[in-house]
Protein backbone atom coordinates (compact mmCIF):
# COMPACT_ATOMS: atom_id res chain seq x y z
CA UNK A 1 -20.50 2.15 -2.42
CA UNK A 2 -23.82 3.68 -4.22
CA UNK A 3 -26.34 3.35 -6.91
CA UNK A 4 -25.91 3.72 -10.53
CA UNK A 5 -29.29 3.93 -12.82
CA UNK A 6 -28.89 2.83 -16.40
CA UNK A 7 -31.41 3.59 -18.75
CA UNK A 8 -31.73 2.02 -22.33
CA UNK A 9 -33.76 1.54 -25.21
CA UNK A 10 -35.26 -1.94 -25.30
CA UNK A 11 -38.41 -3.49 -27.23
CA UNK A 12 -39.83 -0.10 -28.16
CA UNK A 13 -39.86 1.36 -25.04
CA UNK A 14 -36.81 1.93 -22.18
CA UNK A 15 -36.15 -0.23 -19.34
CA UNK A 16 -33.86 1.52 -16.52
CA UNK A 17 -31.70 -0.87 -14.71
CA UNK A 18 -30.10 0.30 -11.20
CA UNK A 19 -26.76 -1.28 -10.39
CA UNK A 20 -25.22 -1.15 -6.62
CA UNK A 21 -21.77 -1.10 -5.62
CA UNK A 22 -20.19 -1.65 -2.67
CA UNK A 23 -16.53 -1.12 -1.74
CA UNK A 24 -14.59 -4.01 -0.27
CA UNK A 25 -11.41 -3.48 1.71
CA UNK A 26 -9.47 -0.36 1.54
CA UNK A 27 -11.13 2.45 0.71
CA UNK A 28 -9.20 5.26 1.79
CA UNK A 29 -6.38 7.22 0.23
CA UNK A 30 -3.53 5.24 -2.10
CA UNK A 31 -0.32 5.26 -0.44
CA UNK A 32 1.91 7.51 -1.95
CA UNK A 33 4.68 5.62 -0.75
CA UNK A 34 6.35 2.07 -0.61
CA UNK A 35 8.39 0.47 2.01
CA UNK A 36 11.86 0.26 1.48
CA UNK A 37 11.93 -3.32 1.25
CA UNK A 38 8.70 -3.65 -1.00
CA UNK A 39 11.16 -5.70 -3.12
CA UNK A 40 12.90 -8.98 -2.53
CA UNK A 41 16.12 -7.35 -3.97
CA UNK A 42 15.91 -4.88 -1.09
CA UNK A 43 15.33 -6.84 1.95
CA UNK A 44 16.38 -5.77 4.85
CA UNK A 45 19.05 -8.09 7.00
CA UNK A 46 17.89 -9.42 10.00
CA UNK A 47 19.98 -11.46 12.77
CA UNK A 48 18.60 -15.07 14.39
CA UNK A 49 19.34 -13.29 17.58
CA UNK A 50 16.51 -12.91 19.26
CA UNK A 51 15.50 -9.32 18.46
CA UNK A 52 12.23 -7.24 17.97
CA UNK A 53 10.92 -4.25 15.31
CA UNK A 54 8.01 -2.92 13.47
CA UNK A 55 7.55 -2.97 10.05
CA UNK A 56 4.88 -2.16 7.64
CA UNK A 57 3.10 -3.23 4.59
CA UNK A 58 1.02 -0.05 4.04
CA UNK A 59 2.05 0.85 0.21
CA UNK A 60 3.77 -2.54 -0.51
CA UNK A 61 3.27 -4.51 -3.57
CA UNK A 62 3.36 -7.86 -5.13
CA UNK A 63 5.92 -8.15 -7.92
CA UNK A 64 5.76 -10.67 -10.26
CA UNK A 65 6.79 -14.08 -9.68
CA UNK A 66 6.47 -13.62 -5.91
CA UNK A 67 4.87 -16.38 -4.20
CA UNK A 68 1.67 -16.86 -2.37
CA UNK A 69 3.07 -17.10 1.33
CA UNK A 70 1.13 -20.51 2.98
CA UNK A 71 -1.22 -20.67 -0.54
CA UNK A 72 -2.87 -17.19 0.57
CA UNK A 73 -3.18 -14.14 -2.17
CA UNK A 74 -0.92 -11.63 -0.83
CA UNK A 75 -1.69 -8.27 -1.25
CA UNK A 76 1.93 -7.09 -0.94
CA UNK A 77 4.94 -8.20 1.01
CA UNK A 78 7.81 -6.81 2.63
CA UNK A 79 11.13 -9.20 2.71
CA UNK A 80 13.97 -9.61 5.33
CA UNK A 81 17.16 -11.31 4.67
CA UNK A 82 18.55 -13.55 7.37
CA UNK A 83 22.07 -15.45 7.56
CA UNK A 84 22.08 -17.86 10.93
CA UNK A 85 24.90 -16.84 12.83
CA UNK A 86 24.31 -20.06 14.79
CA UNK A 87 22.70 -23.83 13.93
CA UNK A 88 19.74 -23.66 15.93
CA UNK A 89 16.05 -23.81 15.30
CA UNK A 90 14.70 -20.16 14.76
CA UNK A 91 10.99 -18.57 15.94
CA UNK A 92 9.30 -15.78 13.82
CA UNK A 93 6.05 -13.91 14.69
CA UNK A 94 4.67 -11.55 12.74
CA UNK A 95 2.05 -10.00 15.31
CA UNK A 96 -1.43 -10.15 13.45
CA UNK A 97 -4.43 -7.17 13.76
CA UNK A 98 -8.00 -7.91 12.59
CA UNK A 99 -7.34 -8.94 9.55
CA UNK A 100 -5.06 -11.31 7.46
CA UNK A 101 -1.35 -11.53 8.35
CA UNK A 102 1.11 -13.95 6.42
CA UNK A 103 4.58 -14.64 6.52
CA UNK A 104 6.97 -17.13 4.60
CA UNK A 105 10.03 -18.09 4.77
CA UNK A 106 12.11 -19.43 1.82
CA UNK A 107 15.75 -20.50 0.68
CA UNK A 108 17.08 -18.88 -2.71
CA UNK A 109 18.91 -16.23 -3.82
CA UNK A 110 16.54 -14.91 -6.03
CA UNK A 111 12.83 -14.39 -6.02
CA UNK A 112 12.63 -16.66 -9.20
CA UNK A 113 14.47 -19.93 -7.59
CA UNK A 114 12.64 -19.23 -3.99
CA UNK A 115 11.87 -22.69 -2.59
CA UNK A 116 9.75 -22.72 0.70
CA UNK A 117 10.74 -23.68 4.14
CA UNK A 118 7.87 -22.48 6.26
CA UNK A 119 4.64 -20.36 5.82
CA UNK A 120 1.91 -19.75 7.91
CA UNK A 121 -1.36 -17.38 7.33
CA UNK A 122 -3.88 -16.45 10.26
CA UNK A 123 -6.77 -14.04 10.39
CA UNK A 124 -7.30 -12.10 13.40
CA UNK A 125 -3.99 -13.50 15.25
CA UNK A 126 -0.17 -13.77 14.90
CA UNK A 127 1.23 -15.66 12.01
CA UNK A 128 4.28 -17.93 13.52
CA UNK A 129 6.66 -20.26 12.03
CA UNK A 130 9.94 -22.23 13.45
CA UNK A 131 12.57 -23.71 11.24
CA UNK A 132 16.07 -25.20 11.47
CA UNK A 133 19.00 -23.19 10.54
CA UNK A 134 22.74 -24.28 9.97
CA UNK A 135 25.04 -21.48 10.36
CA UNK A 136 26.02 -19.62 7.62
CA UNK A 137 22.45 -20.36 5.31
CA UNK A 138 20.48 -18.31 4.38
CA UNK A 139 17.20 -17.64 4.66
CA UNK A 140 14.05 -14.34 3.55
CA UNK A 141 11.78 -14.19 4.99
CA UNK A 142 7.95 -12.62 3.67
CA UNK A 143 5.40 -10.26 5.82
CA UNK A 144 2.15 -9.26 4.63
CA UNK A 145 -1.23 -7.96 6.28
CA UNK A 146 -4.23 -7.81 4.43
CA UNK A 147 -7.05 -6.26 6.02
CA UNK A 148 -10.45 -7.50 6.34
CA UNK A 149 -13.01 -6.94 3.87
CA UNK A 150 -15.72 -4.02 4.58
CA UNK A 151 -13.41 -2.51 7.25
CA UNK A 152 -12.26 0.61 4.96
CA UNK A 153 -8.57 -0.75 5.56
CA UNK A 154 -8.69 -0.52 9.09
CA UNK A 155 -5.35 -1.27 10.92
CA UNK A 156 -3.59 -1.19 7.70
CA UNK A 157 -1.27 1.47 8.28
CA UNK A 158 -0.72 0.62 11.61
CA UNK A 159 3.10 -1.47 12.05
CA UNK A 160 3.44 -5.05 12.55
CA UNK A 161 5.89 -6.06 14.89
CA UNK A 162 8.04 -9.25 13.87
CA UNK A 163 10.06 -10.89 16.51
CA UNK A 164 12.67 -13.22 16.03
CA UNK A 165 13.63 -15.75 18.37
CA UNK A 166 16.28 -18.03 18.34
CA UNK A 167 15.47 -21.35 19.58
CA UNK A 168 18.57 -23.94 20.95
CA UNK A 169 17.65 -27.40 19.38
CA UNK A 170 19.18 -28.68 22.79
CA UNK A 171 17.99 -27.50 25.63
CA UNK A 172 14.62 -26.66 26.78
CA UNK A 173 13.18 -23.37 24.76
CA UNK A 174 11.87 -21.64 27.97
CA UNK A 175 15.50 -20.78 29.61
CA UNK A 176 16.33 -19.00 26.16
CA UNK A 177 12.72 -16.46 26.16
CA UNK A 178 14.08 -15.78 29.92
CA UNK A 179 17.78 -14.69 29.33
CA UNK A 180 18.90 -11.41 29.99
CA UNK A 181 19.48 -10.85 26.56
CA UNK A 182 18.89 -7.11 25.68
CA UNK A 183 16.19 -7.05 22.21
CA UNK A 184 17.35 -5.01 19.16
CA UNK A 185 14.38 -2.87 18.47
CA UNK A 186 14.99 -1.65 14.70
CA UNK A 187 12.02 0.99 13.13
CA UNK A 188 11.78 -0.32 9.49
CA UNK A 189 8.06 1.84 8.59
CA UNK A 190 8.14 4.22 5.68
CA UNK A 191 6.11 7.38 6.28
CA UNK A 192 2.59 6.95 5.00
């Protein structure tokens, strides 16, 4: 943010013309460094067990071709891979921050042929999705956080923390969140 004065000739004379800035979103230091799983062809596997981890998107980067997760301009994504171990309707949360947290999920074994199951987008809260799985297919799923315009990137290096949750399409989802089912915690943040 700041003033710039620009003086020039004009009609004889000079006419100074002052120009201000201001700086939207991040505004601190680049990252030096990108998650591991920046790219789709380096997602990290995942299980639809339930289990919960933090990731982050500090550093990460769009590549080309990657899609818009739920229509919204990503900023950069990271990507899990997930084969369903089981044929049961799966939870993901991707716990939002202030600002604007996305996640996608999408069938396709390459980022070119991705076709979308589920997306969802929120500002201020946690982006969630549920889909149907068969076992054996295949799913990646997309994280991003974008933070908030004129907040100097606040909460952007901070982790997200995804949870996955399987859900039985037969019996009520309630007895499953209270099982005594021990939750993977996995650290998948690079070092800013």
């Amino acid at each position: 943010s700041g003033e710039i004065e620009v003086t020039a000739p004009w009609r004889g004379g000079e006419q100074t013309l002052t120009i201000r800035t201001t700086t939207i979103g991040y505004t601190g230091a680049p990252p030096t460094e990108r998650p591991i799983n920046d790219n789709f062809a380096n997602a990290f596997p995942i299980s639809d067990g339930f289990s919960s981890f933090e990731a982050t998107t500090y550093g990460a980067t769009m590549q080309i071709g990657e899609p818009d997760h739920a229509g919204t301009d990503n900023g950069g994504s990271v990507w899990y891979r997930m084969e369903a171990l089981r044929g049961d309707n799966v939870h993901v949360t991707a716990e939002g921050r202030m600002g604007q947290t996305s996640i996608g999920v999408y069938r396709g074994g390459s980022l070119a042929g991705l076709q979308e199951v589920t997306s969802s987008s929120v500002i201020g809260g946690d982006a969630t999705v549920t889909f149907a799985a068969s076992e054996g297919e295949v799913f990646h799923v997309a994280v991003d956080y974008n933070p908030l315009p004129n907040t100097a990137g606040a909460g952007e290096r901070d982790p997200v923390t995804i949870t996955v949750l399987p859900l039985p399409t037969t019996s009520n989802a309630a007895a499953t969140t209270s099982s005594s089912t021990v939750p993977t915690v996995i650290s998948a943040c690079s070092a800013p």
